[in-house]
Protein backbone atom coordinates (compact mmCIF):
# COMPACT_ATOMS: atom_id res chain seq x y z
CA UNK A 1 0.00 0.00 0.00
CA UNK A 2 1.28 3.50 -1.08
CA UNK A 3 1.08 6.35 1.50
CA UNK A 4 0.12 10.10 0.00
CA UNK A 5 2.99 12.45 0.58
CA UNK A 6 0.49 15.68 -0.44
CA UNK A 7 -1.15 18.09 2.27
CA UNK A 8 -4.37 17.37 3.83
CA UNK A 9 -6.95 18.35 1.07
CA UNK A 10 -9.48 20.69 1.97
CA UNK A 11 -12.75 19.71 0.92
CA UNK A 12 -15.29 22.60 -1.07
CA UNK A 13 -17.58 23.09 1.84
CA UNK A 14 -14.60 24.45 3.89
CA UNK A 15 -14.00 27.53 1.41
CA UNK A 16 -18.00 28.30 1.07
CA UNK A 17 -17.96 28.55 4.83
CA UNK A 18 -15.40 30.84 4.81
CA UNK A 19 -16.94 33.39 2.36
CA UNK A 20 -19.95 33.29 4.39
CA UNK A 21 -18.16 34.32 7.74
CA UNK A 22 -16.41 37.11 5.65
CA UNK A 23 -20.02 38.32 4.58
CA UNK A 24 -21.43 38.18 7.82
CA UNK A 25 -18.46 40.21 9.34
CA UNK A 26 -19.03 43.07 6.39
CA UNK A 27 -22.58 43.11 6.91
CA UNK A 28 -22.08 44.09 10.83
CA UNK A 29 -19.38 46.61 10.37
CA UNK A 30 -21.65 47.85 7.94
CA UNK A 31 -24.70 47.75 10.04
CA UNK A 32 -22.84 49.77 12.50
CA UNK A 33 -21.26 52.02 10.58
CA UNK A 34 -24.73 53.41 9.78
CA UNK A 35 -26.19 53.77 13.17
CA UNK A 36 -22.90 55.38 14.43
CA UNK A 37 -23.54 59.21 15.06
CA UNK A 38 -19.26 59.53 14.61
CA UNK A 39 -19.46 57.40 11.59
CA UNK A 40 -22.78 59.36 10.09
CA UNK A 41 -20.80 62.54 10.44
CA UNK A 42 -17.60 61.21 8.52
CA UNK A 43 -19.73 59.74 5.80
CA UNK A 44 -21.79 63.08 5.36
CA UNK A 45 -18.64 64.82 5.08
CA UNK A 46 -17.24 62.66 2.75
CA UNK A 47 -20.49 62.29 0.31
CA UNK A 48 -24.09 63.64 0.19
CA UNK A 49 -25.69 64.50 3.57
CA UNK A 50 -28.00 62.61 4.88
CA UNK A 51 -31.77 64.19 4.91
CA UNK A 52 -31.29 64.27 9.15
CA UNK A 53 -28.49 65.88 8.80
CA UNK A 54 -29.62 68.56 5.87
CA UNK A 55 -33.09 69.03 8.42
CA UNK A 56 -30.44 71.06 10.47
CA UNK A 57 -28.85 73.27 8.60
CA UNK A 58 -31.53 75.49 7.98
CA UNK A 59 -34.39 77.23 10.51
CA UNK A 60 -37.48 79.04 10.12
CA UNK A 61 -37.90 82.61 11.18
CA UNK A 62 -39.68 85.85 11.28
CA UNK A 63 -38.15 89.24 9.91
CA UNK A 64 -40.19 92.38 10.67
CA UNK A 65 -41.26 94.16 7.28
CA UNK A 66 -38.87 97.62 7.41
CA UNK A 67 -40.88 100.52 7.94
CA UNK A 68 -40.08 104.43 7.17
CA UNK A 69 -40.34 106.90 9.38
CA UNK A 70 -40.15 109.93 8.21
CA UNK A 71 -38.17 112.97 9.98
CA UNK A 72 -39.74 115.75 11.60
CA UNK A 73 -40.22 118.81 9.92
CA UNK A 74 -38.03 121.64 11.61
CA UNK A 75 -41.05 124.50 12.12
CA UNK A 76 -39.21 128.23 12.39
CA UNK A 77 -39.23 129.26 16.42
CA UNK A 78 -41.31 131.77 17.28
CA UNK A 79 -40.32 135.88 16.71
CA UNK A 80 -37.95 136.36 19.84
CA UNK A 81 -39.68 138.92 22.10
CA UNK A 82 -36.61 140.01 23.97
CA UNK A 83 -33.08 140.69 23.65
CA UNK A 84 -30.30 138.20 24.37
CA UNK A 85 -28.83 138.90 28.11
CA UNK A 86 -25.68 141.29 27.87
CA UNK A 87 -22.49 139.90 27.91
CA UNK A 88 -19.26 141.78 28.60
CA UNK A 89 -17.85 143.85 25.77
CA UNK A 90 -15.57 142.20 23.75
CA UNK A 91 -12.05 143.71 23.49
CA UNK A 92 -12.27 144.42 19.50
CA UNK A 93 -14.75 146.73 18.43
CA UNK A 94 -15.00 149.19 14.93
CA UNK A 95 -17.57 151.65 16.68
CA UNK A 96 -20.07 151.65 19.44
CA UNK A 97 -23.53 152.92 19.14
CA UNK A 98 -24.36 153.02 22.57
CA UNK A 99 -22.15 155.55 23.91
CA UNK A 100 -21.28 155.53 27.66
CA UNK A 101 -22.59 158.99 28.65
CA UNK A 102 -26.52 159.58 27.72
CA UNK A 103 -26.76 162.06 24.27
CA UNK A 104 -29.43 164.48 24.23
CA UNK A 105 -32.19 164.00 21.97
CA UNK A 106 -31.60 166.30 19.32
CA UNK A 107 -35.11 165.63 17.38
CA UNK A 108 -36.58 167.82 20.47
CA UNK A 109 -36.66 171.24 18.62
CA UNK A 110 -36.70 172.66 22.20
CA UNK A 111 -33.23 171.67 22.79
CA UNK A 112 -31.42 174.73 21.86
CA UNK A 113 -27.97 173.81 19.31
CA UNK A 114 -29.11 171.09 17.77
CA UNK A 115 -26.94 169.90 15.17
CA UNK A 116 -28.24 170.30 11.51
CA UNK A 117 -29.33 167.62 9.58
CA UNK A 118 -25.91 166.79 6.86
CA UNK A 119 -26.19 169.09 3.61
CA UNK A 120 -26.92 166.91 0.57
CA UNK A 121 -27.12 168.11 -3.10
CA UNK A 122 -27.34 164.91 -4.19
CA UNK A 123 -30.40 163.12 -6.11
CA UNK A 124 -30.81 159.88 -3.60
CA UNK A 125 -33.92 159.05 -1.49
CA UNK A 126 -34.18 156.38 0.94
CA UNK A 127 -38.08 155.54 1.15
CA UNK A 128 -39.08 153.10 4.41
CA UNK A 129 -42.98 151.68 3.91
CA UNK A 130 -43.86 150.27 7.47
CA UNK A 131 -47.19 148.95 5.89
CA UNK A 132 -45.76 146.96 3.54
CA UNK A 133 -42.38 146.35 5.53
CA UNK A 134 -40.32 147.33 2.34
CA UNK A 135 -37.53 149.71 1.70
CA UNK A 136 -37.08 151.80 -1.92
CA UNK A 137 -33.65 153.36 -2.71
CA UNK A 138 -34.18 156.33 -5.35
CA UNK A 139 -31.83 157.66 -7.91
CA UNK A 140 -32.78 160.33 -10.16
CA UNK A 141 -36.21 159.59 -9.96
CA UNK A 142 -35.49 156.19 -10.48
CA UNK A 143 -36.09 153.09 -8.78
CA UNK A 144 -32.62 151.96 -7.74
CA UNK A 145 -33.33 149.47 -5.08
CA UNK A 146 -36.51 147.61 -3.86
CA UNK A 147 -35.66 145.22 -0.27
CA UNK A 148 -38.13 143.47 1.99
CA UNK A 149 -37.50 145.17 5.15
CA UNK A 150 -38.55 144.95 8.61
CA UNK A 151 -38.92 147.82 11.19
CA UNK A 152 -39.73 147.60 15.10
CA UNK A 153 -42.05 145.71 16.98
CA UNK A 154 -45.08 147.72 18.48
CA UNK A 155 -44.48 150.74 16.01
CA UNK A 156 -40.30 151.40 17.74
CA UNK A 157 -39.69 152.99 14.20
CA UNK A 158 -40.27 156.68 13.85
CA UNK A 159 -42.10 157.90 11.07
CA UNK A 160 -40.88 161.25 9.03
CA UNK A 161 -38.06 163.08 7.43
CA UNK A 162 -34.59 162.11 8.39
CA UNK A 163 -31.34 161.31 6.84
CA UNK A 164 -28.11 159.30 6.63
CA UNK A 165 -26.24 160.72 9.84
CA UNK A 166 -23.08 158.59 9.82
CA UNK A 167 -21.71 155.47 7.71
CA UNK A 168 -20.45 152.61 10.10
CA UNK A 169 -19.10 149.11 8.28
CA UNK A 170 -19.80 146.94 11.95
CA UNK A 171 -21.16 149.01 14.17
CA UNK A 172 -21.52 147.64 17.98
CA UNK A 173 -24.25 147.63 20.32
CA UNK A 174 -22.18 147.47 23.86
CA UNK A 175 -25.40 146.78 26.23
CA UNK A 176 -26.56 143.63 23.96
CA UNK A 177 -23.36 142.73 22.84
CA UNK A 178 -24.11 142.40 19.05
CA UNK A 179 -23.14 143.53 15.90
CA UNK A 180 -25.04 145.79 13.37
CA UNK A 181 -23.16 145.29 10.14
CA UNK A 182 -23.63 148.05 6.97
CA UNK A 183 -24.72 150.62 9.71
CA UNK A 184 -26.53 153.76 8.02
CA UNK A 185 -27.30 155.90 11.15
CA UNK A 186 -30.61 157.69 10.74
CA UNK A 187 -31.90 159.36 14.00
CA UNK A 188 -30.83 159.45 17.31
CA UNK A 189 -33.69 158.34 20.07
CA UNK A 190 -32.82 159.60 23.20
CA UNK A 191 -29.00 157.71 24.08
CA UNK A 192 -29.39 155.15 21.35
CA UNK A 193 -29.58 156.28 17.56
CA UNK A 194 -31.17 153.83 15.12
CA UNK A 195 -30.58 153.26 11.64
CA UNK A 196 -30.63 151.36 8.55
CA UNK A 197 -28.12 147.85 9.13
CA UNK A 198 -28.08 144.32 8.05
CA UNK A 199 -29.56 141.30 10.34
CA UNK A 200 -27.41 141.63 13.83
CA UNK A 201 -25.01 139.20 14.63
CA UNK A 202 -24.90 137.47 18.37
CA UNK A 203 -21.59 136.60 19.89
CA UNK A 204 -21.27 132.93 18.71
CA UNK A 205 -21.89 134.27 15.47
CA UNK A 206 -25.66 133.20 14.83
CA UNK A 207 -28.08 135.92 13.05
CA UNK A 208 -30.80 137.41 15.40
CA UNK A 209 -33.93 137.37 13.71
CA UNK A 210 -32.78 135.63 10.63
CA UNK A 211 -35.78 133.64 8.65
CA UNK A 212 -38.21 137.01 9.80
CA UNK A 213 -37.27 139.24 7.84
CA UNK A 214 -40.66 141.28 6.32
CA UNK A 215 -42.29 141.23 9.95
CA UNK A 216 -41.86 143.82 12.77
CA UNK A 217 -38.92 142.47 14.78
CA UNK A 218 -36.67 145.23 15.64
CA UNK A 219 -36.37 147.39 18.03
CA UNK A 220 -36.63 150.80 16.33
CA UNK A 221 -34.10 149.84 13.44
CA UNK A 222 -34.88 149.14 9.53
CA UNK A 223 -33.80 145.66 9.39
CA UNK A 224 -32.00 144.34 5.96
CA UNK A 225 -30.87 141.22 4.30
CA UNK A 226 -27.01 140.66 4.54
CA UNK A 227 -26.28 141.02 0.90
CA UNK A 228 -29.25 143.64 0.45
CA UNK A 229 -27.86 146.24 3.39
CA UNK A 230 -24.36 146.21 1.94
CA UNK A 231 -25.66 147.22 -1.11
CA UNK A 232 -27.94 150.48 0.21
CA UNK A 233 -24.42 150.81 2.32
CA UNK A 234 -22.28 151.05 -0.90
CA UNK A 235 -24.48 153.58 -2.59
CA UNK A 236 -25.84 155.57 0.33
CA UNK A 237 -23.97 158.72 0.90
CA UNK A 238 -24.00 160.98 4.00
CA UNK A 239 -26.87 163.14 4.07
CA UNK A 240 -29.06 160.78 1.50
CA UNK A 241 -32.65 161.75 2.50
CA UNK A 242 -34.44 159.24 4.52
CA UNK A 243 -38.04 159.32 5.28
CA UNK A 244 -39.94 156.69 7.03
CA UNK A 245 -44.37 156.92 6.77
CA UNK A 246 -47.15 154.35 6.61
């Protein structure tokens, strides 16, 4: 009797068992692999995401509609009644209206020496309408100038026949602290003379009375524009006829 000198032969029911157990294993790891937050997260990294995962990224909320709200109106402050506090006098100053010592009223025709009125022989006339708050330069005849205007509160402006007294580029009021730019003097009113000037200036600059002009603000004064008062300033001369009616 021969003996075999091969290996032990392995029959074909050996190798189909083997598969199997190498199926089985793949199915569990794959089983797990899918109910595995960790794993779930590498695989929706890797490929599509899963619809749990896509649920997430997005959330449901409420935006209020914009709405427009629309900004105020600025309405003009009423006409200021009063004059701003005095302030001390600041060190610069081109001329002073208010003089220090009181100057007689020299309107009064009983005051004996009163200074006569400047001698013009020129054709200019300075026409001041309180009614219709308007000033009218004259030239010849002609209508040189026509400026809304505005005189003083409570009927402060004089009415009659007066004239350009004095010619002042800034002139300062010391008790109020403000400045009267394009100052045409007109008439003197016990210590104060008024006159013909631009809208005054306060001491931070601002315009008293600005946005008014055409309505009785003043305080006696003829009240101008800025660029309207310097041009009555450039063509007034001294002694220009001024006369001031209803």
């Amino acid at each position: 009797m021969s003996k075999s000198t091969g290996g032990t032969r392995r029959s074909p029911l050996y190798f189909a068992l083997l598969l199997a157990l190498v199926c089985g294993v793949i199915a569990v790891a794959a089983w797990s692999a899918g109910s595995s937050p960790v794993m779930a997260s590498i695989l929706n990294v890797a490929g599509t995401p899963s619809p749990a995962a896509h649920s997430q990224m997005w959330a449901q909320v409420e935006i209020p509609k914009p709405t427009y709200t629309p900004s105020p109106t600025p309405t003009p402050s009423p006409i200021p009644t009063e004059m701003p506090e005095a302030t001390a006098t600041p060190v610069v100053m081109l001329a002073e209206i208010v003089p220090d010592t009181p100057i007689p009223d020299y309107t009064d025709p009983a005051i004996a020496g009163a200074p006569p009125a400047p001698e013009y022989a020129g054709n200019q006339y300075i026409l001041v309408d309180i009614s219709e708050q308007h000033l009218y330069a004259y030239e010849g005849g002609d209508l040189a100038f026509s400026f809304v205007a505005s005189t003083g509160m409570n009927n402060a402006t004089r009415i009659g026949m007066f004239s350009v007294l004095e010619k002042i580029p800034n002139a300062y009021g010391a008790t109020w602290n403000i400045w009267m730019p394009n100052w045409l003097g007109i008439y003197w009113s016990g210590s104060l003379q008024n006159g013909i000037h631009a809208l005054p200036i306060l001491s931070n600059g601002a315009q008293l009375w600005a946005g008014y002009l055409g309505t009785p603000i003043s305080y006696g004064c003829v009240v101008l524009g800025e660029y309207e008062s310097q041009l009555l300033y450039d063509w007034a001369e001294i002694g220009t006829p001024v006369e001031i009616r209803w």
